[in-house]
C-alpha atoms as a PDB file:
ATOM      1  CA  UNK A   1      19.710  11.674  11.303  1.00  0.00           C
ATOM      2  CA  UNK A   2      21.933  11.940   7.975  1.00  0.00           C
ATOM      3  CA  UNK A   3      22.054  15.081   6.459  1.00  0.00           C
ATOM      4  CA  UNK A   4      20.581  15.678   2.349  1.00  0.00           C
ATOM      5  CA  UNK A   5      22.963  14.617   0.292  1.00  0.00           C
ATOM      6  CA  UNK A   6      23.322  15.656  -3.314  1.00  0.00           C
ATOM      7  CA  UNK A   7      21.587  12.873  -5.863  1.00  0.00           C
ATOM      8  CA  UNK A   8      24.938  11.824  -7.586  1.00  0.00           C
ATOM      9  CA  UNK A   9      26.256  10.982  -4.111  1.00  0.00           C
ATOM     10  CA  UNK A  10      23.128   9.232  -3.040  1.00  0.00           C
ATOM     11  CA  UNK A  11      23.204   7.178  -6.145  1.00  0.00           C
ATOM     12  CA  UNK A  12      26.100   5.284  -4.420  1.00  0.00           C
ATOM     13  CA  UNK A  13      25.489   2.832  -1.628  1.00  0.00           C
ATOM     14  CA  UNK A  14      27.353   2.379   1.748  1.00  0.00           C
ATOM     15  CA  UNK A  15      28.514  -1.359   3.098  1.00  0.00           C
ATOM     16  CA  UNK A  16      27.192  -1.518   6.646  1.00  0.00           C
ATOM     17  CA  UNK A  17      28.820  -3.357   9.359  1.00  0.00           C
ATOM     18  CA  UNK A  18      26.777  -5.765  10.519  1.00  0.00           C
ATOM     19  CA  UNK A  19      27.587  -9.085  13.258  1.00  0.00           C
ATOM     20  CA  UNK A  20      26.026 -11.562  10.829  1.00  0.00           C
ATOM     21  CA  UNK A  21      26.218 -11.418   6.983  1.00  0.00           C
ATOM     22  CA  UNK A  22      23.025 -10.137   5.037  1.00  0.00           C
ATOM     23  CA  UNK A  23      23.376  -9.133   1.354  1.00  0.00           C
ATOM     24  CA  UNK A  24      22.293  -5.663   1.353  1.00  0.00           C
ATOM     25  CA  UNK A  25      22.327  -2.206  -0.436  1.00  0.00           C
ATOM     26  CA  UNK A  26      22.108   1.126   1.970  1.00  0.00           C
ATOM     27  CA  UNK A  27      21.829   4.451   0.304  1.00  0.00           C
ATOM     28  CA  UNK A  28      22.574   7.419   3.386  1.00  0.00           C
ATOM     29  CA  UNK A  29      20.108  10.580   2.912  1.00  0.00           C
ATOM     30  CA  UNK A  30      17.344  12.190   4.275  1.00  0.00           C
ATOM     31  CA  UNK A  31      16.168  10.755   7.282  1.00  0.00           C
ATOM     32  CA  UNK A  32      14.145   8.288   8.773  1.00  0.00           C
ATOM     33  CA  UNK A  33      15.677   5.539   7.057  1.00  0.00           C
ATOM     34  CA  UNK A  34      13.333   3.760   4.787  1.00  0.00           C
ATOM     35  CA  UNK A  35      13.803  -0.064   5.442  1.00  0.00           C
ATOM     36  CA  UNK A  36      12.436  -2.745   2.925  1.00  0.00           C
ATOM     37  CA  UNK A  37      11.617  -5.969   4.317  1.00  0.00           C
ATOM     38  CA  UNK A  38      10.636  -8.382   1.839  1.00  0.00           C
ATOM     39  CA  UNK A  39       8.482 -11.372   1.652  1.00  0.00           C
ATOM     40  CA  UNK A  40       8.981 -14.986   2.079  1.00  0.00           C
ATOM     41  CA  UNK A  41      11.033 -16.670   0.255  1.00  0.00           C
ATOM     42  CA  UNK A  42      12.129 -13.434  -1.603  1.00  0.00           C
ATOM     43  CA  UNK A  43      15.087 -11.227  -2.456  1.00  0.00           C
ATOM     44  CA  UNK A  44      15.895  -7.158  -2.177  1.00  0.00           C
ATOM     45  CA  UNK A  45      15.946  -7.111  -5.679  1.00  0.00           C
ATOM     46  CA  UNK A  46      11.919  -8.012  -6.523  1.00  0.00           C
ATOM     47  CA  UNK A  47       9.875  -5.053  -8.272  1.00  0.00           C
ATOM     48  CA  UNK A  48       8.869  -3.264  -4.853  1.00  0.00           C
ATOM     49  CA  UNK A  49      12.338  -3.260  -3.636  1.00  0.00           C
ATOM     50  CA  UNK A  50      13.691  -1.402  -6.621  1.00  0.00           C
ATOM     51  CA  UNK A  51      10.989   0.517  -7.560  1.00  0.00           C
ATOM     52  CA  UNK A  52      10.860   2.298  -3.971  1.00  0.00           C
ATOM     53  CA  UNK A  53      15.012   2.903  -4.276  1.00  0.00           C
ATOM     54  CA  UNK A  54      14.361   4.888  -7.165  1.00  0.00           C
ATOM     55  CA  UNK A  55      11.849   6.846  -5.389  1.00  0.00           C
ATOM     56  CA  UNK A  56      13.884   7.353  -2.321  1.00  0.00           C
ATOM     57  CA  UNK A  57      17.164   8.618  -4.645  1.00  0.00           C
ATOM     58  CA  UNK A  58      14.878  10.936  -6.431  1.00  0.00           C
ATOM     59  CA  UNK A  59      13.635  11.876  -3.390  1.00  0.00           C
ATOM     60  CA  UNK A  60      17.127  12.415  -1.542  1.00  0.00           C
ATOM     61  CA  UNK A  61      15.997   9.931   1.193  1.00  0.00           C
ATOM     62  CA  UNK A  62      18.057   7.119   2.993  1.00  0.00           C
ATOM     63  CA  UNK A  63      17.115   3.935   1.788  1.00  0.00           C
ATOM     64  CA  UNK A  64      18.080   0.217   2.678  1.00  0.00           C
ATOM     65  CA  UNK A  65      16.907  -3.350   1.211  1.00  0.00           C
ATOM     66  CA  UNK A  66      18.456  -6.313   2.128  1.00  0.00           C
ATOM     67  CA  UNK A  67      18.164 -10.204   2.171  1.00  0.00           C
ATOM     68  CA  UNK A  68      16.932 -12.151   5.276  1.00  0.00           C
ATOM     69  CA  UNK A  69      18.958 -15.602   6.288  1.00  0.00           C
ATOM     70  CA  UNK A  70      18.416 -18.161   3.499  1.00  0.00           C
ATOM     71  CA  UNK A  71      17.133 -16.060   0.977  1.00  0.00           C
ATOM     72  CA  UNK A  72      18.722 -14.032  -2.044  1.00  0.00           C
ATOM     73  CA  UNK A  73      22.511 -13.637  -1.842  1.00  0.00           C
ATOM     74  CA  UNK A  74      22.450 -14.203   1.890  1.00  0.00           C
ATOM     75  CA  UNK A  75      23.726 -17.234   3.601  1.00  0.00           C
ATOM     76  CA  UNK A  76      22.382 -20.370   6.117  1.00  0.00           C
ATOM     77  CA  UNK A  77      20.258 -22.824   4.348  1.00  0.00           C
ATOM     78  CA  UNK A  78      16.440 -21.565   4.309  1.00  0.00           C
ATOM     79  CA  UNK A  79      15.033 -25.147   6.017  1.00  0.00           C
ATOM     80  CA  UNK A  80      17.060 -24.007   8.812  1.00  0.00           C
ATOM     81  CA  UNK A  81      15.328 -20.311   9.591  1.00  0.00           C
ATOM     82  CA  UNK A  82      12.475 -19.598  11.112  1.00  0.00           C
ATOM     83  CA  UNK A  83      10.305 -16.416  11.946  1.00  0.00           C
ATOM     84  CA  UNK A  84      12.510 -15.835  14.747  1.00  0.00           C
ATOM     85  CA  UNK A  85      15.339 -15.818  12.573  1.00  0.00           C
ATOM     86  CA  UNK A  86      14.145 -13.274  10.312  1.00  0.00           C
ATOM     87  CA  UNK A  87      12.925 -11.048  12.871  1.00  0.00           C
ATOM     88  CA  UNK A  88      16.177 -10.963  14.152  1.00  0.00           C
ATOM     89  CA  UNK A  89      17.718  -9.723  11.167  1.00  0.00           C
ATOM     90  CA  UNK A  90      15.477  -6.754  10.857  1.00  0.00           C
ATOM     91  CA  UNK A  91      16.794  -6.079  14.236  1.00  0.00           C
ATOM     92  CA  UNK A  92      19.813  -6.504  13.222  1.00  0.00           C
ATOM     93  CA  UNK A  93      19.798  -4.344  10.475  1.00  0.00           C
ATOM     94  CA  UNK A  94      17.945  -1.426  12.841  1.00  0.00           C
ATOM     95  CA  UNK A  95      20.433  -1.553  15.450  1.00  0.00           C
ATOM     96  CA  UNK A  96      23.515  -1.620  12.439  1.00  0.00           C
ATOM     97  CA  UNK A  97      22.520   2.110  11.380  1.00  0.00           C
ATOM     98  CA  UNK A  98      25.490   4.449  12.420  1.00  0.00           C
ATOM     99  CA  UNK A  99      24.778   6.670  13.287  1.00  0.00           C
ATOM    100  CA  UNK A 100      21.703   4.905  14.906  1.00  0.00           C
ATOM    101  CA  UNK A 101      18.642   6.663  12.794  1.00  0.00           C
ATOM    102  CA  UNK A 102      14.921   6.454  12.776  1.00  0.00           C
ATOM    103  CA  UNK A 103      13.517   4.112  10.547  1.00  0.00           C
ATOM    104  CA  UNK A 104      10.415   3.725   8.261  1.00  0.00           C
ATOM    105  CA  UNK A 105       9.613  -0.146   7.847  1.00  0.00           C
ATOM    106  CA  UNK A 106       8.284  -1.060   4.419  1.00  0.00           C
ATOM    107  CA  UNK A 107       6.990  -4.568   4.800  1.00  0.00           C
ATOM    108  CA  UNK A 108       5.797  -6.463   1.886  1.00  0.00           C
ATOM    109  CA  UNK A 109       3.801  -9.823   2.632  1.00  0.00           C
ATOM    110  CA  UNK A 110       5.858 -12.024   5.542  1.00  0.00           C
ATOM    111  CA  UNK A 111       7.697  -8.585   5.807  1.00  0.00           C
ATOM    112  CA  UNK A 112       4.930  -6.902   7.065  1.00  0.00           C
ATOM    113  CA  UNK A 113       4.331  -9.050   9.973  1.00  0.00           C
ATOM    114  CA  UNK A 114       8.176  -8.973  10.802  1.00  0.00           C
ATOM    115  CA  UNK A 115       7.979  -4.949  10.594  1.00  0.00           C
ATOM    116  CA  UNK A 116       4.866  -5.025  13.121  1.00  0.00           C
ATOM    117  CA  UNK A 117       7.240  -7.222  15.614  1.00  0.00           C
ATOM    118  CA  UNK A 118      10.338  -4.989  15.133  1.00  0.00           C
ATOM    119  CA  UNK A 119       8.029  -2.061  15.988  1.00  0.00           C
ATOM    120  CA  UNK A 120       6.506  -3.215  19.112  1.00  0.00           C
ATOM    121  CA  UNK A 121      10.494  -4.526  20.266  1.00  0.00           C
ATOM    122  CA  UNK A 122      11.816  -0.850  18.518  1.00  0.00           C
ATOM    123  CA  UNK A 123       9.616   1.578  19.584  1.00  0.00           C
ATOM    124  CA  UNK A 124      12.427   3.955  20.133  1.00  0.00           C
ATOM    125  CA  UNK A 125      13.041   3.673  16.578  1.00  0.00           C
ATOM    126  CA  UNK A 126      10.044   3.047  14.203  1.00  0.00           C
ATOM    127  CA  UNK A 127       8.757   6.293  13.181  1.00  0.00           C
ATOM    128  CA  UNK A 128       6.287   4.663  11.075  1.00  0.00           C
ATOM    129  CA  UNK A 129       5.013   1.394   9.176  1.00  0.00           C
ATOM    130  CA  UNK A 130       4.098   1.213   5.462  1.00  0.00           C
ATOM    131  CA  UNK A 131       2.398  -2.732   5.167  1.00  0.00           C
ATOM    132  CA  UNK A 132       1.810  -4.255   1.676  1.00  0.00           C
ATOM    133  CA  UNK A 133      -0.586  -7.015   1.361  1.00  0.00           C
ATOM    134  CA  UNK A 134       0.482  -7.715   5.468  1.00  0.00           C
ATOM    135  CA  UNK A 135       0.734 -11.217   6.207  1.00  0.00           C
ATOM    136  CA  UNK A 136       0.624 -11.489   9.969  1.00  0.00           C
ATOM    137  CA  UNK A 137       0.435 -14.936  11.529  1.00  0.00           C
ATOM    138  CA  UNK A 138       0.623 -16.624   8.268  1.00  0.00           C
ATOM    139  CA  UNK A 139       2.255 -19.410   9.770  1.00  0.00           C
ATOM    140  CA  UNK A 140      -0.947 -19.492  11.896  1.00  0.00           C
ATOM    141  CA  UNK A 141      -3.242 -19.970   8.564  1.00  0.00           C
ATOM    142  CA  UNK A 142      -0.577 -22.074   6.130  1.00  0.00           C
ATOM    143  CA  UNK A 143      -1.495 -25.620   8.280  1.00  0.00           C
ATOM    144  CA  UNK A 144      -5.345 -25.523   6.317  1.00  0.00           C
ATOM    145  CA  UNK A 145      -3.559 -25.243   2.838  1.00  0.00           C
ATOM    146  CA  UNK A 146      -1.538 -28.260   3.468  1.00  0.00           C
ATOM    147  CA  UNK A 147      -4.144 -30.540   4.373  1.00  0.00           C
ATOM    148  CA  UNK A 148      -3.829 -32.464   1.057  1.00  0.00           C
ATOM    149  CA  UNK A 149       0.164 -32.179   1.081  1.00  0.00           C
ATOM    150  CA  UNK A 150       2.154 -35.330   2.717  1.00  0.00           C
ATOM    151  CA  UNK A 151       4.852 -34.329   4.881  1.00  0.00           C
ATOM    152  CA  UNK A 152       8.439 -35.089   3.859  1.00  0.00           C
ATOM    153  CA  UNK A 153      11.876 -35.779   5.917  1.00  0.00           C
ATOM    154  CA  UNK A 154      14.767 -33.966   4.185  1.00  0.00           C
ATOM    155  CA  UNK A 155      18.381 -35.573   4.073  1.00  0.00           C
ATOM    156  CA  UNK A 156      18.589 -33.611   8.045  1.00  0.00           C
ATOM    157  CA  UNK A 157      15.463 -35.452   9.405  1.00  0.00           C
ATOM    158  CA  UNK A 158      13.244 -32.491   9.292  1.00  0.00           C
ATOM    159  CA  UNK A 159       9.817 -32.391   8.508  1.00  0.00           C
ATOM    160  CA  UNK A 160       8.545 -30.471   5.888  1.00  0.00           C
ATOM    161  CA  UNK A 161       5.690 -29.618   3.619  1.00  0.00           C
ATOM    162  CA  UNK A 162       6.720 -29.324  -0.534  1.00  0.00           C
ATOM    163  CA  UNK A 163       3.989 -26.088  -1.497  1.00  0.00           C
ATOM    164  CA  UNK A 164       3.795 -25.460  -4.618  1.00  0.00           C
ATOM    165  CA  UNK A 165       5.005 -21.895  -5.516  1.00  0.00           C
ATOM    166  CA  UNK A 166       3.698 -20.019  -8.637  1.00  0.00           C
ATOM    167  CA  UNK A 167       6.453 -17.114  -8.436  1.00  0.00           C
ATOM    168  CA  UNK A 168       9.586 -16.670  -8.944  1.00  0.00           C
ATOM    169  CA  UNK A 169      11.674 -19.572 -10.065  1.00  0.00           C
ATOM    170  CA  UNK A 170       9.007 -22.005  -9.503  1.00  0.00           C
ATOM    171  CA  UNK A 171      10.589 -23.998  -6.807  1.00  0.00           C
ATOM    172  CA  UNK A 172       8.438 -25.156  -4.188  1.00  0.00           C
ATOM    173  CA  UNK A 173       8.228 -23.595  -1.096  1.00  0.00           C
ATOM    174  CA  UNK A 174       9.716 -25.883   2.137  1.00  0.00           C
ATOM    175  CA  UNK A 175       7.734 -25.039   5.280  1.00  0.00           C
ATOM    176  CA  UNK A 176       9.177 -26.777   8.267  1.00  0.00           C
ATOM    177  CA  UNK A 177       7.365 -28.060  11.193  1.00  0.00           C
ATOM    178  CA  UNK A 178       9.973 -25.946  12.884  1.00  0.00           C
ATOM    179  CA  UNK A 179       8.777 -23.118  11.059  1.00  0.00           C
ATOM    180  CA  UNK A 180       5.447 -23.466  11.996  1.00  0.00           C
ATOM    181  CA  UNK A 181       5.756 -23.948  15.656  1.00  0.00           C
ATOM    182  CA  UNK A 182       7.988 -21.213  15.586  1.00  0.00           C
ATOM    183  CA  UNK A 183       5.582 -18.390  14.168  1.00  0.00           C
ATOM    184  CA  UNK A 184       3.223 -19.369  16.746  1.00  0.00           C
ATOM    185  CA  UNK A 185       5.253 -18.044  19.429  1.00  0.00           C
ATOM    186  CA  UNK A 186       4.819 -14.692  17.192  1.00  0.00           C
ATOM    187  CA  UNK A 187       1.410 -14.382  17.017  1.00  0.00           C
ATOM    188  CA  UNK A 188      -0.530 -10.993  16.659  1.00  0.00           C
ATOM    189  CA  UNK A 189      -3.682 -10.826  15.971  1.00  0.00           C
ATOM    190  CA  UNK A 190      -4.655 -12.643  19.228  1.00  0.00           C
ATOM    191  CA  UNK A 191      -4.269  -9.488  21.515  1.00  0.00           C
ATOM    192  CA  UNK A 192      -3.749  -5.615  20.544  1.00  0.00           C
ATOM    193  CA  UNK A 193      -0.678  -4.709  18.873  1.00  0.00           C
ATOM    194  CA  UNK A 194       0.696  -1.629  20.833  1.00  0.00           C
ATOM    195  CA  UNK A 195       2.643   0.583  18.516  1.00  0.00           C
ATOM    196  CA  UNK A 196       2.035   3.953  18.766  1.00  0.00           C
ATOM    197  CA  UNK A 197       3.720   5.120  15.261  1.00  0.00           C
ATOM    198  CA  UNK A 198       1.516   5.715  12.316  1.00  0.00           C
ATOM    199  CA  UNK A 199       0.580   2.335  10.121  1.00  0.00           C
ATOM    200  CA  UNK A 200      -0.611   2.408   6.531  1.00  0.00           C
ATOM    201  CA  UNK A 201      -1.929  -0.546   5.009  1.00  0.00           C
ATOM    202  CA  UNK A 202      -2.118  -1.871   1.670  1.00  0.00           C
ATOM    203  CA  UNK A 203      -3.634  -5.064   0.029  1.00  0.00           C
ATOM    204  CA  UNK A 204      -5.431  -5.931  -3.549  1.00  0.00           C
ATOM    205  CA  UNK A 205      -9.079  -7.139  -3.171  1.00  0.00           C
ATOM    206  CA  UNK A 206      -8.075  -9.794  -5.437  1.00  0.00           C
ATOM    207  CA  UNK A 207      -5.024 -11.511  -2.981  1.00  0.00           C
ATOM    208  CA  UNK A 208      -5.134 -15.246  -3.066  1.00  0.00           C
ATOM    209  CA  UNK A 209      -2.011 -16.024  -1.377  1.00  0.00           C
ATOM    210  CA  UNK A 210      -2.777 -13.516   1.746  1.00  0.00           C
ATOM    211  CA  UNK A 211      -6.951 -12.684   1.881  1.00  0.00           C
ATOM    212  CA  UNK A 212      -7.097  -8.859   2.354  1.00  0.00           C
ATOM    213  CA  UNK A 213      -9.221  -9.571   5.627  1.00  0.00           C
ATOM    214  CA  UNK A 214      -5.253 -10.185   7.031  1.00  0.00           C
ATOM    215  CA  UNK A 215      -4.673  -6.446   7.133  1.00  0.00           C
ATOM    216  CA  UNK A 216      -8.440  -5.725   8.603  1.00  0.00           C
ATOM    217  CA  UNK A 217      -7.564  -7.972  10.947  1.00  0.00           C
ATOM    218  CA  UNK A 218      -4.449  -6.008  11.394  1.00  0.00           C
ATOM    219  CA  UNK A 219      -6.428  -2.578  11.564  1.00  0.00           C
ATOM    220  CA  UNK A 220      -8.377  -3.564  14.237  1.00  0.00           C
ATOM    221  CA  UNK A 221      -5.766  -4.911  16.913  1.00  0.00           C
ATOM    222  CA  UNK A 222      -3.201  -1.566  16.312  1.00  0.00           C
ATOM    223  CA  UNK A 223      -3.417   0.753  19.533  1.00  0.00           C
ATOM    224  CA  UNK A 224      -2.212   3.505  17.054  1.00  0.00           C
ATOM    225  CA  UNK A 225      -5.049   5.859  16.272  1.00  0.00           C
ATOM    226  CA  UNK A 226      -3.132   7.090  13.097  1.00  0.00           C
ATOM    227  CA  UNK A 227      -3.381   3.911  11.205  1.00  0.00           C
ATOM    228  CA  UNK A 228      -5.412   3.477   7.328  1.00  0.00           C
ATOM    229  CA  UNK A 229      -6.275   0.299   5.202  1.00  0.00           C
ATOM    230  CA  UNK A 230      -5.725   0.757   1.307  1.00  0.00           C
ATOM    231  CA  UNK A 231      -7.763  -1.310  -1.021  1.00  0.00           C
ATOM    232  CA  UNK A 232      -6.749  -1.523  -4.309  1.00  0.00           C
ATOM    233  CA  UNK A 233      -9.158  -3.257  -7.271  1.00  0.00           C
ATOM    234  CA  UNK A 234      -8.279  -5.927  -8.899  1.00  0.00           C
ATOM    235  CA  UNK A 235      -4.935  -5.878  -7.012  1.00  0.00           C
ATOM    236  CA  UNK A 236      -3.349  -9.518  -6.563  1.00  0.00           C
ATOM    237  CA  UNK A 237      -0.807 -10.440  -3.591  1.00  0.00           C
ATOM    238  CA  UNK A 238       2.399  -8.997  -5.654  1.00  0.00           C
ATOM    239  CA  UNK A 239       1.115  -5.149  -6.630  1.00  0.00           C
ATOM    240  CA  UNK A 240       3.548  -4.676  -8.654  1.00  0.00           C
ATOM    241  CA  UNK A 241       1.782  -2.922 -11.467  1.00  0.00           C
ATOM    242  CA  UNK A 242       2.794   0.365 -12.586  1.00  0.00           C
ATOM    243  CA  UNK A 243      -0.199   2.280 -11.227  1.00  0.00           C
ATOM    244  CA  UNK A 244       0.154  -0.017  -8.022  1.00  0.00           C
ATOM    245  CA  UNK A 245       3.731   0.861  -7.593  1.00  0.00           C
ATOM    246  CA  UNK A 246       2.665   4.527  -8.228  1.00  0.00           C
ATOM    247  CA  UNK A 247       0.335   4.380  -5.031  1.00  0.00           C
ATOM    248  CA  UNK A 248       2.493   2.868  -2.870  1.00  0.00           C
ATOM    249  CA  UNK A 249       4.989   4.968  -3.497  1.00  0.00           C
ATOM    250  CA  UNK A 250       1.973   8.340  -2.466  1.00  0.00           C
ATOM    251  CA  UNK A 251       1.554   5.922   0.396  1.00  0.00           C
ATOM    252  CA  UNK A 252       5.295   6.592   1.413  1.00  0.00           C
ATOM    253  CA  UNK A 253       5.669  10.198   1.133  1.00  0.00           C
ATOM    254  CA  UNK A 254       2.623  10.633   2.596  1.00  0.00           C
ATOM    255  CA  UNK A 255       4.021   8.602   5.381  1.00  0.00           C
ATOM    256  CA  UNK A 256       6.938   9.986   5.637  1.00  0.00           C
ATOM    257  CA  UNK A 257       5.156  13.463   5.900  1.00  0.00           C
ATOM    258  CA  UNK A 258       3.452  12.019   9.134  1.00  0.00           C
ATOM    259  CA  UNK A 259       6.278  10.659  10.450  1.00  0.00           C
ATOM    260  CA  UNK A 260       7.525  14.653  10.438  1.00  0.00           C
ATOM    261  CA  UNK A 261       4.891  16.239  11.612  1.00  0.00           C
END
């Protein structure tokens, strides 16, 4: 575990050595390591990503975003990547930290279901989970959405589905066939999860892009007995209001005060 570290020298981040090339930004500090994992088809720089850094410098603690394959300022093209690929990169980025550190996954959306798969393959590890609107198996529900959508063959000869994407830049989302066979492999909510770290849970009533039944769902197949589900009111999939930001940020350092105890 890295020592406290004054804020001015916290305020400056560290390039990590890693075997495959992820755009990222670590800050060392406090221990565990506070490790955002974003969403799909997202970057380390969204509201969540930034908002918790500036809680973690205040708060003297290490704290590391970063891009997944095909997304952000990362390379490999995004049609390529699957779940699989982007669970190995949280790996990655886990087994990177030298010297090797506890960490506290912060999964937002797709993020969330990669953090509960790191967990169960890094026990050793994750010291705790901190899910935001968690969208484990998604691949496992997207298939019903695209019943009116043709598929496509992209200049590679892969099958795709064009989704229509009301974020961000607009661009529709591509979601392989690949993609979607792949998750299944993945699946959770079949069978119980077995972590043994504390979980907290987030999600707005109000989600249409992940229904907040995902992270009941969730609740119910953890093994932990130190796991809670968050509700918030008129919350929508992104929770990136002020007040919102403002309780997931409690969330954390209550958290991380479990993950100490």
């Amino acid at each position: 575990m890295l020592p406290a570290l004054h804020l001015n020298a916290l305020s400056q981040p560290v390039h990590m050595q890693l075997p495959i090339k992820l755009a990222h930004n670590y800050y060392p500090g406090k221990g565990p390591v506070i490790l955002f994992c974003g969403g799909f088809n997202s970057n380390r720089n969204g509201n969540k990503a930034m908002a918790l850094q500036s809680w973690a410098l205040k708060n003297q603690h290490a704290y590391l975003r970063y891009d997944y394959q095909g997304h952000g300022e990362s390379p490999s093209d995004f049609a390529d990547c699957t779940i699989s690929t982007w669970l190995s990169d949280v790996l990655t980025v886990i087994d990177a930290l030298d010297p090797p550190s506890n960490v506290v996954l912060v999964g937002s959306s797709m993020g969330g279901w990669l953090s509960l798969l790191a967990a169960r393959l890094r026990p050793e590890r994750v010291a705790g989970l901190l899910l935001i609107a968690c969208a484990a198996d998604m691949t496992d529900y997207y298939p019903a959405r695209f019943t009116d959508l043709p598929q496509k063959l992209d200049d590679k000869g892969r099958l795709y589905y064009s989704v229509p994407n009301e974020y961000d830049d607009q661009v529709p989302y591509r979601i392989t066939q690949t993609l979607l066979d792949d998750g299944a492999k993945h699946k959770l909510l079949n069978a119980a999860i077995s972590i043994s770290a504390p979980v907290r849970l987030i999600h707005g009533i109000d989600d249409d892009v992940v229904p907040w039944e995902r992270s009941q769902a969730v609740i119910q197949q953890l093994e932990t007995q130190y796991c809670s589900l968050s509700l918030i009111k008129h919350g929508d999939h992104r929770l990136s209001k002020p007040h919102e930001l403002r309780f997931i940020e409690n969330q954390l350092a209550e958290l991380l005060q479990d993950c100490r105890d």
